[in-house]
N, C-alpha and C. Protein backbone atom coordinates (compact mmCIF):
# COMPACT_ATOMS: atom_id res chain seq x y z
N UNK A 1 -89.83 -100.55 -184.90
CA UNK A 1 -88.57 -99.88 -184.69
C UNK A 1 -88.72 -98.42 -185.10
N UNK A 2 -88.39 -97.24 -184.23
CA UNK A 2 -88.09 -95.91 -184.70
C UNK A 2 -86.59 -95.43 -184.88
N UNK A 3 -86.80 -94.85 -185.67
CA UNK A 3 -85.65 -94.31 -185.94
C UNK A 3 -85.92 -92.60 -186.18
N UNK A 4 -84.51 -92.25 -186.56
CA UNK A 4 -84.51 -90.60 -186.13
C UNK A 4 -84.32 -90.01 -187.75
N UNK A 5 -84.29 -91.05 -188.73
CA UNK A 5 -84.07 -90.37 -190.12
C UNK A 5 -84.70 -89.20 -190.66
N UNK A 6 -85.99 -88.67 -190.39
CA UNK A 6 -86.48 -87.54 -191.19
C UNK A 6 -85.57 -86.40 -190.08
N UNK A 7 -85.54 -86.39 -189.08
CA UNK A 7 -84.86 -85.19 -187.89
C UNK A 7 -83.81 -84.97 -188.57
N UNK A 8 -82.70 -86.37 -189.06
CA UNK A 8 -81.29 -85.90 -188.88
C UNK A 8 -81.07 -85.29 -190.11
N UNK A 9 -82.11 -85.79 -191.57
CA UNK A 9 -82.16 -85.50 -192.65
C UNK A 9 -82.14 -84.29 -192.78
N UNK A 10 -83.58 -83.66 -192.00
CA UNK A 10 -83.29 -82.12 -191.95
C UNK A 10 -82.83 -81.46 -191.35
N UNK A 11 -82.09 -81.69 -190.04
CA UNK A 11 -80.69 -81.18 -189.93
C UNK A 11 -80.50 -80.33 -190.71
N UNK A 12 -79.86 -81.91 -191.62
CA UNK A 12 -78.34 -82.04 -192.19
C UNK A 12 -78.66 -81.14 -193.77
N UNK A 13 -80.44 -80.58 -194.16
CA UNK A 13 -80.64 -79.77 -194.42
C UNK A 13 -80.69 -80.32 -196.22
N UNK A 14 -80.98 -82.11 -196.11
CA UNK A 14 -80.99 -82.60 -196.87
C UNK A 14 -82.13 -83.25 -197.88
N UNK A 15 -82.26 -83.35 -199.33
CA UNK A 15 -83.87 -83.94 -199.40
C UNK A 15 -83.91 -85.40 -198.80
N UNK A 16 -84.89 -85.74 -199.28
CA UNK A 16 -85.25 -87.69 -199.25
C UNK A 16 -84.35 -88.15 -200.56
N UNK A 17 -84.25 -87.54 -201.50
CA UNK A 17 -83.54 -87.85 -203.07
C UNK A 17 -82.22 -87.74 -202.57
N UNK A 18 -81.53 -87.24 -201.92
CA UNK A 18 -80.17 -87.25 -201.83
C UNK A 18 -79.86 -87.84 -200.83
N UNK A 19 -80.42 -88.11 -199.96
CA UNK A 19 -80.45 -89.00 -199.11
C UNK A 19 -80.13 -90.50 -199.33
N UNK A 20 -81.37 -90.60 -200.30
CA UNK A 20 -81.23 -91.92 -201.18
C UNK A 20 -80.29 -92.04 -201.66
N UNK A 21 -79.29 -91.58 -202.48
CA UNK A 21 -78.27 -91.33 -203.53
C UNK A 21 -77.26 -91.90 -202.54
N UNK A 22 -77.14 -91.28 -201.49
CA UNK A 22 -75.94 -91.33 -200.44
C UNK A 22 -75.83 -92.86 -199.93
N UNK A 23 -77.32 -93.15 -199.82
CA UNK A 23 -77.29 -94.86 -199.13
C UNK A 23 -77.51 -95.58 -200.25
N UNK A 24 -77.18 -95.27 -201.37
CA UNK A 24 -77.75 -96.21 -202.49
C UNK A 24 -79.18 -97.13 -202.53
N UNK A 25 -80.19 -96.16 -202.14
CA UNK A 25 -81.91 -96.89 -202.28
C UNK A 25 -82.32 -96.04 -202.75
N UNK A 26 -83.73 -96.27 -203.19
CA UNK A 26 -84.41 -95.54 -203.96
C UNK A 26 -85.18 -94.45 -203.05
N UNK A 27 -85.86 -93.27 -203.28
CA UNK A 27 -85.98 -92.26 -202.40
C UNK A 27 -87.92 -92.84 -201.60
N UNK A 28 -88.25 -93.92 -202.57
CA UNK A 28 -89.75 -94.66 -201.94
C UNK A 28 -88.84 -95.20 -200.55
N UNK A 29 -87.77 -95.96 -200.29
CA UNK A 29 -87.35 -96.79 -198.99
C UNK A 29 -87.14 -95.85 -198.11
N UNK A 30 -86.33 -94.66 -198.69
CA UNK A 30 -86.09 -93.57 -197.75
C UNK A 30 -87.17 -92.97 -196.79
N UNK A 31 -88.54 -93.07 -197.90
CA UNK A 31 -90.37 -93.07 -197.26
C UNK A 31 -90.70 -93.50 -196.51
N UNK A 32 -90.69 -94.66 -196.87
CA UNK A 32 -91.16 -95.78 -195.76
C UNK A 32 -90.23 -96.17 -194.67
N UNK A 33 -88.77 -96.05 -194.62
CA UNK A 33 -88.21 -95.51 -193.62
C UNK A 33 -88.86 -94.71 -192.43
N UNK A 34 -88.73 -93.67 -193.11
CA UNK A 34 -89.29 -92.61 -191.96
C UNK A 34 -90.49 -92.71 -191.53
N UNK A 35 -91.40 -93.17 -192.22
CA UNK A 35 -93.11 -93.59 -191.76
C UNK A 35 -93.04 -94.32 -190.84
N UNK A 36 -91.80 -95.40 -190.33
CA UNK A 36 -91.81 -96.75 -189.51
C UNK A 36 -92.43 -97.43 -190.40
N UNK A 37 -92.21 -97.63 -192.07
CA UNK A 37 -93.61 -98.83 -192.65
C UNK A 37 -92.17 -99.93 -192.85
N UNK A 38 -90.83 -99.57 -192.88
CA UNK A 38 -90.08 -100.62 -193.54
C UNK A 38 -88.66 -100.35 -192.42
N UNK A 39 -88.33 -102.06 -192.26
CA UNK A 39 -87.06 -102.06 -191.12
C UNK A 39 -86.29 -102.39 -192.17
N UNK A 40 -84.83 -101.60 -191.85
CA UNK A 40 -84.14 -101.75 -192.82
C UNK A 40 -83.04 -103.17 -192.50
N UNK A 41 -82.50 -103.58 -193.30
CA UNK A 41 -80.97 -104.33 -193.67
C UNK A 41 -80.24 -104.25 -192.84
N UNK A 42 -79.61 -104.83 -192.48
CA UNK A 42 -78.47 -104.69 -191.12
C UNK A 42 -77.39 -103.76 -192.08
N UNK A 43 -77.21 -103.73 -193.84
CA UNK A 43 -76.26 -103.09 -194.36
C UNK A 43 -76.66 -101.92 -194.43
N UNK A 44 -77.80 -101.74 -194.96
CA UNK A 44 -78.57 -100.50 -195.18
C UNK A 44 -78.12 -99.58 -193.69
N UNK A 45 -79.16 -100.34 -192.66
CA UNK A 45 -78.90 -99.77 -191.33
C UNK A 45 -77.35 -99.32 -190.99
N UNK A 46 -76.62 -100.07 -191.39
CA UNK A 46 -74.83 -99.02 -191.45
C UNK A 46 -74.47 -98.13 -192.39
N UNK A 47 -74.78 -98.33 -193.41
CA UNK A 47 -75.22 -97.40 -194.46
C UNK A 47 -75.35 -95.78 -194.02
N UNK A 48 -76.72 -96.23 -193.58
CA UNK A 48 -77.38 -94.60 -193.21
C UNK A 48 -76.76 -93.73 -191.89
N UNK A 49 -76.26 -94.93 -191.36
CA UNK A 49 -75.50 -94.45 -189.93
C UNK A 49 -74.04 -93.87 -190.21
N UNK A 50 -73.60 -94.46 -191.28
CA UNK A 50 -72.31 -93.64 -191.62
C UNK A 50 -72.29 -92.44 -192.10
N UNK A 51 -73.19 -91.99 -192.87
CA UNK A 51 -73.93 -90.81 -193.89
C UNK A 51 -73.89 -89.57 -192.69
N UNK A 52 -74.77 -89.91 -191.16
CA UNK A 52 -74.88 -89.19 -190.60
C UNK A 52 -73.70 -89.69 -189.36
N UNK A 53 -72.37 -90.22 -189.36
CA UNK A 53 -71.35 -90.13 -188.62
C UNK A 53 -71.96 -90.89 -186.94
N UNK A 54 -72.56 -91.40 -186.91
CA UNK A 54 -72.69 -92.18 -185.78
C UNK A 54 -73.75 -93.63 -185.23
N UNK A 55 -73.64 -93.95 -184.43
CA UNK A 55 -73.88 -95.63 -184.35
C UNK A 55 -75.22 -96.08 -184.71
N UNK A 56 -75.42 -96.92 -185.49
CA UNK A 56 -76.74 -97.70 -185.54
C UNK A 56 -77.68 -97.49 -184.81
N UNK A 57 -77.22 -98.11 -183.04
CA UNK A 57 -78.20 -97.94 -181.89
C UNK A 57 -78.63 -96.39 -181.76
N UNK A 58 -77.84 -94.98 -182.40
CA UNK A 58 -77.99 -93.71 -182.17
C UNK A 58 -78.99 -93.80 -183.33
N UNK A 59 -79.48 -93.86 -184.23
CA UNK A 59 -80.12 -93.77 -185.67
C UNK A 59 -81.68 -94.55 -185.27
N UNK A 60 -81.29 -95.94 -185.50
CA UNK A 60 -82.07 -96.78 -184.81
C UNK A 60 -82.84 -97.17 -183.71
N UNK A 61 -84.05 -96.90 -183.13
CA UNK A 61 -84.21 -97.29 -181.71
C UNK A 61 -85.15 -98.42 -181.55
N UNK A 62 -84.65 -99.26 -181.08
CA UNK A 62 -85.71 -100.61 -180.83
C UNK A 62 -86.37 -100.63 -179.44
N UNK A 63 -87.70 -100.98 -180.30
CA UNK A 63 -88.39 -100.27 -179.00
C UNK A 63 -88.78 -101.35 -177.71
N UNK A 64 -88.63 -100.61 -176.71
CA UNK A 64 -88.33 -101.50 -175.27
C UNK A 64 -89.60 -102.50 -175.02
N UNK A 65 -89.13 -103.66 -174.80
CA UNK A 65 -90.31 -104.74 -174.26
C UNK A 65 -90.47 -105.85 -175.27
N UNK A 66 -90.28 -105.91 -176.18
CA UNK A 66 -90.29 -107.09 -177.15
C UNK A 66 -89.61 -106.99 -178.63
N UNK A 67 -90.05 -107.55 -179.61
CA UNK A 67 -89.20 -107.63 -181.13
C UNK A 67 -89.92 -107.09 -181.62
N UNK A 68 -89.95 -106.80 -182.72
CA UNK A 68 -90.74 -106.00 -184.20
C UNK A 68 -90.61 -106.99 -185.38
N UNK A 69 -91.75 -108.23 -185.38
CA UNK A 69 -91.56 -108.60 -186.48
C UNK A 69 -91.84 -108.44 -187.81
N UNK A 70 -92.00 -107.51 -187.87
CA UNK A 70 -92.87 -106.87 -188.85
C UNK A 70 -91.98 -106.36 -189.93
């Protein structure tokens, strides 16, 4: 799964530490987030989507052709 977290982060002109603060995780998940090493929580995943004001599927992108079980 990719997602757009380090882009919108810096945008929004923000660190990885406050980032964290905002979604309540530690600023290592916020890491591995953005690396693609860790899929987040279906809560988490609303979490971070509220922070930056729009939908999961906009944040989140699952990538076309099969699952990510990983």
């Amino acid at each position: 799964m990719n997602n757009r977290l380090r882009e919108l982060r810096e945008k929004a002109g923000m660190t990885q530490e406050e980032l964290a603060a905002l979604a309540g995780v530690s600023r290592q998940t916020i890491i591995s987030l953005e690396k693609g090493k860790y899929n987040p929580s279906i809560i988490l995943a609303y979490s971070l989507s509220k922070v930056f004001n729009m939908s999961i599927e906009d944040l989140f992108l699952l990538q076309e052709g099969g699952r990510n079980n990983g």
